[in-house]
Protein backbone atom coordinates (compact mmCIF):
# COMPACT_ATOMS: atom_id res chain seq x y z
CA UNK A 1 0.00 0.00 0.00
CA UNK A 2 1.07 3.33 -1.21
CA UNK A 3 0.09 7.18 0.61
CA UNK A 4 0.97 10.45 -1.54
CA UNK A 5 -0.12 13.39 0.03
CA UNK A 6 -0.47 17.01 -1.37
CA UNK A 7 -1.80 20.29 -0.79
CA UNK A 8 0.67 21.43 2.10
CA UNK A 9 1.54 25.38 1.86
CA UNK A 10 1.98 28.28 3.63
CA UNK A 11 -1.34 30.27 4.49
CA UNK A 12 -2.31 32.98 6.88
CA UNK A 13 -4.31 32.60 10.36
CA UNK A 14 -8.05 32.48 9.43
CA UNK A 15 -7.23 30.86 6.16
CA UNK A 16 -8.17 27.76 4.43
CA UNK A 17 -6.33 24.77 2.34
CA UNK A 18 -7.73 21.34 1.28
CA UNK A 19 -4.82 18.37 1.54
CA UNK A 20 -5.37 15.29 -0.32
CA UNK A 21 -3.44 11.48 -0.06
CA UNK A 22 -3.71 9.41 -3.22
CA UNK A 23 -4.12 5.18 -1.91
CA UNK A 24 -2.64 2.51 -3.90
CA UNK A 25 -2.46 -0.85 -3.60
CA UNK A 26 -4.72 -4.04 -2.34
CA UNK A 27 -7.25 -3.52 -0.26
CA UNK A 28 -7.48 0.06 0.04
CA UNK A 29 -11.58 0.45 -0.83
CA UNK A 30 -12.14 -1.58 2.50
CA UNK A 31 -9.52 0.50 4.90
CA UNK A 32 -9.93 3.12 6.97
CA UNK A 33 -8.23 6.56 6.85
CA UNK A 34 -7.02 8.96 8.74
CA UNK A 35 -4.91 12.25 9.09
CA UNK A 36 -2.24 12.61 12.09
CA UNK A 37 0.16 15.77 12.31
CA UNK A 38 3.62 16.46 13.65
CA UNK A 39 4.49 19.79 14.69
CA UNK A 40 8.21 20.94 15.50
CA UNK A 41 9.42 19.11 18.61
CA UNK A 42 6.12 16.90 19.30
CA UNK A 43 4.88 13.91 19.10
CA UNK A 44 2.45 12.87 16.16
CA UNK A 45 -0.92 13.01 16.98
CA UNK A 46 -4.43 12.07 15.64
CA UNK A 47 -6.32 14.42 13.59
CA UNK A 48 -9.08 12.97 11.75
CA UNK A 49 -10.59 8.84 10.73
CA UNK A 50 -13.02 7.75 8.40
CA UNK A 51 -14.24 4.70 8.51
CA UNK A 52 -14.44 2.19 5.21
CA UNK A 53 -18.11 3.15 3.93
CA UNK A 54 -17.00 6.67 5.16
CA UNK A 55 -20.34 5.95 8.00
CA UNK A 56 -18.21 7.19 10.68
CA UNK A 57 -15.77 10.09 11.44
CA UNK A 58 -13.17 11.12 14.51
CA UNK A 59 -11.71 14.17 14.70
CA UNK A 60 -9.35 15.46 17.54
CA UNK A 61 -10.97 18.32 20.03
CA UNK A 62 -8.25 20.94 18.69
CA UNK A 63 -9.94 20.27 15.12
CA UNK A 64 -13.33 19.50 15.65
CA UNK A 65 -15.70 21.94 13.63
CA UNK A 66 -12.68 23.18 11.68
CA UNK A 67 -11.41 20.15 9.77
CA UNK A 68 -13.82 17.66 7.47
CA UNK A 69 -12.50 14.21 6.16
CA UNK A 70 -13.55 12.70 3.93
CA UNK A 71 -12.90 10.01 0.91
CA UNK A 72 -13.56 9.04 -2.71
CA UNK A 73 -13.57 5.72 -2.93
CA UNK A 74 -13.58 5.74 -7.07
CA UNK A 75 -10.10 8.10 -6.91
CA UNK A 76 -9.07 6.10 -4.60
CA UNK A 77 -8.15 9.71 -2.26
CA UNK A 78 -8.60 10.94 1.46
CA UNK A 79 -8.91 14.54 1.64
CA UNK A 80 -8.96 17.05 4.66
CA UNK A 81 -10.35 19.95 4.68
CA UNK A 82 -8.69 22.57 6.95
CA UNK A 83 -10.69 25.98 7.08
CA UNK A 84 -9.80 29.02 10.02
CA UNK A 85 -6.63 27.84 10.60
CA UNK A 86 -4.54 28.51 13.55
CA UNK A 87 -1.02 28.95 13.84
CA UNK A 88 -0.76 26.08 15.90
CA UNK A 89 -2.10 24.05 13.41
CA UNK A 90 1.49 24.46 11.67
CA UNK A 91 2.89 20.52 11.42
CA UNK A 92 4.14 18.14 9.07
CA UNK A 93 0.09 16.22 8.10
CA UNK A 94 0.56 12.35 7.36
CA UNK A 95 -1.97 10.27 6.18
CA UNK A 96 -2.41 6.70 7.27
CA UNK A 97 -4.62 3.94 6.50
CA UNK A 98 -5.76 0.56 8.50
CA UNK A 99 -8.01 -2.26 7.89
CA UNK A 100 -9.88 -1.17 11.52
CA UNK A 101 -11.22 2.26 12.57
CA UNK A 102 -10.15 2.34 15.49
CA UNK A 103 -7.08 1.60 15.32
CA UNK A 104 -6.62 4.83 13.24
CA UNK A 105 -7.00 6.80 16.16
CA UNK A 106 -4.52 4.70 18.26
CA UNK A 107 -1.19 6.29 16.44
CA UNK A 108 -0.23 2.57 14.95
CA UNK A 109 -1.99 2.56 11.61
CA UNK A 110 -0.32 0.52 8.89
CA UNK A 111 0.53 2.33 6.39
CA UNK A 112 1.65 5.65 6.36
CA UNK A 113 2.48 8.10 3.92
CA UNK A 114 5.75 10.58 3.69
CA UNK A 115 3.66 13.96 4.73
CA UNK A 116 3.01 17.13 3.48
CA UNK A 117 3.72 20.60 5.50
CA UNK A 118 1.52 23.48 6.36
CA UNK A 119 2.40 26.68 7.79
CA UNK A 120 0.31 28.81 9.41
CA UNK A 121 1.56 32.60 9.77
CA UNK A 122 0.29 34.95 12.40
């Protein structure tokens, strides 16, 4: 299994960007996704999961009502959509896949892809 993500940039507080991980390889239409982040000197944490059928979704508090997941099974992507972001939502975003939801949110997904940055300025 294969994770490309893109979209990372540099936008101003209050702004908006839309990251998206291409999936490849067997198995993928049945796994969950997910987003986790790395900032500068901390850990990675959980962002956002989706479940297989895309019936269920997790975000972290710090995102919640900010961020949207979501996925298109028939592109065979994961997007997140980041609006009124916060410099502290500056990090290195990896996406990760896993044949169980839950375990998404549990930092030990399977496969995980190489990241993309965003920058927040204040």
């Amino acid at each position: 299994v294969q994770l490309v993500e893109s979209g990372g940039g540099l936008v101003q507080t209050g702004g908006s960007l839309r990251l998206s991980c291409v999936v490849s390889g067997r198995g993928i239409t049945t796994n969950a996704r997910g987003w986790y982040r790395q900032a500068p000197t901390k850990e990675r944490e959980f962002v956002a999961a989706i479940s297989w059928n895309g019936d269920r979704t997790r975000y972290s508090e710090s995102v919640e009502g900010r961020f949207i997941i979501s996925r298109d099974d028939a592109e065979n992507t994961v997007d997140l959509q980041m609006t009124n972001l916060k410099p502290e939502d500056t990090a290195t975003y990896y996406c990760a896949t896993d044949l169980f939801f839950d375990t998404i949110q549990k930092g030990h997904p399977s496969h995980w892809g190489q990241g993309t940055q965003v920058i927040v300025s204040s």
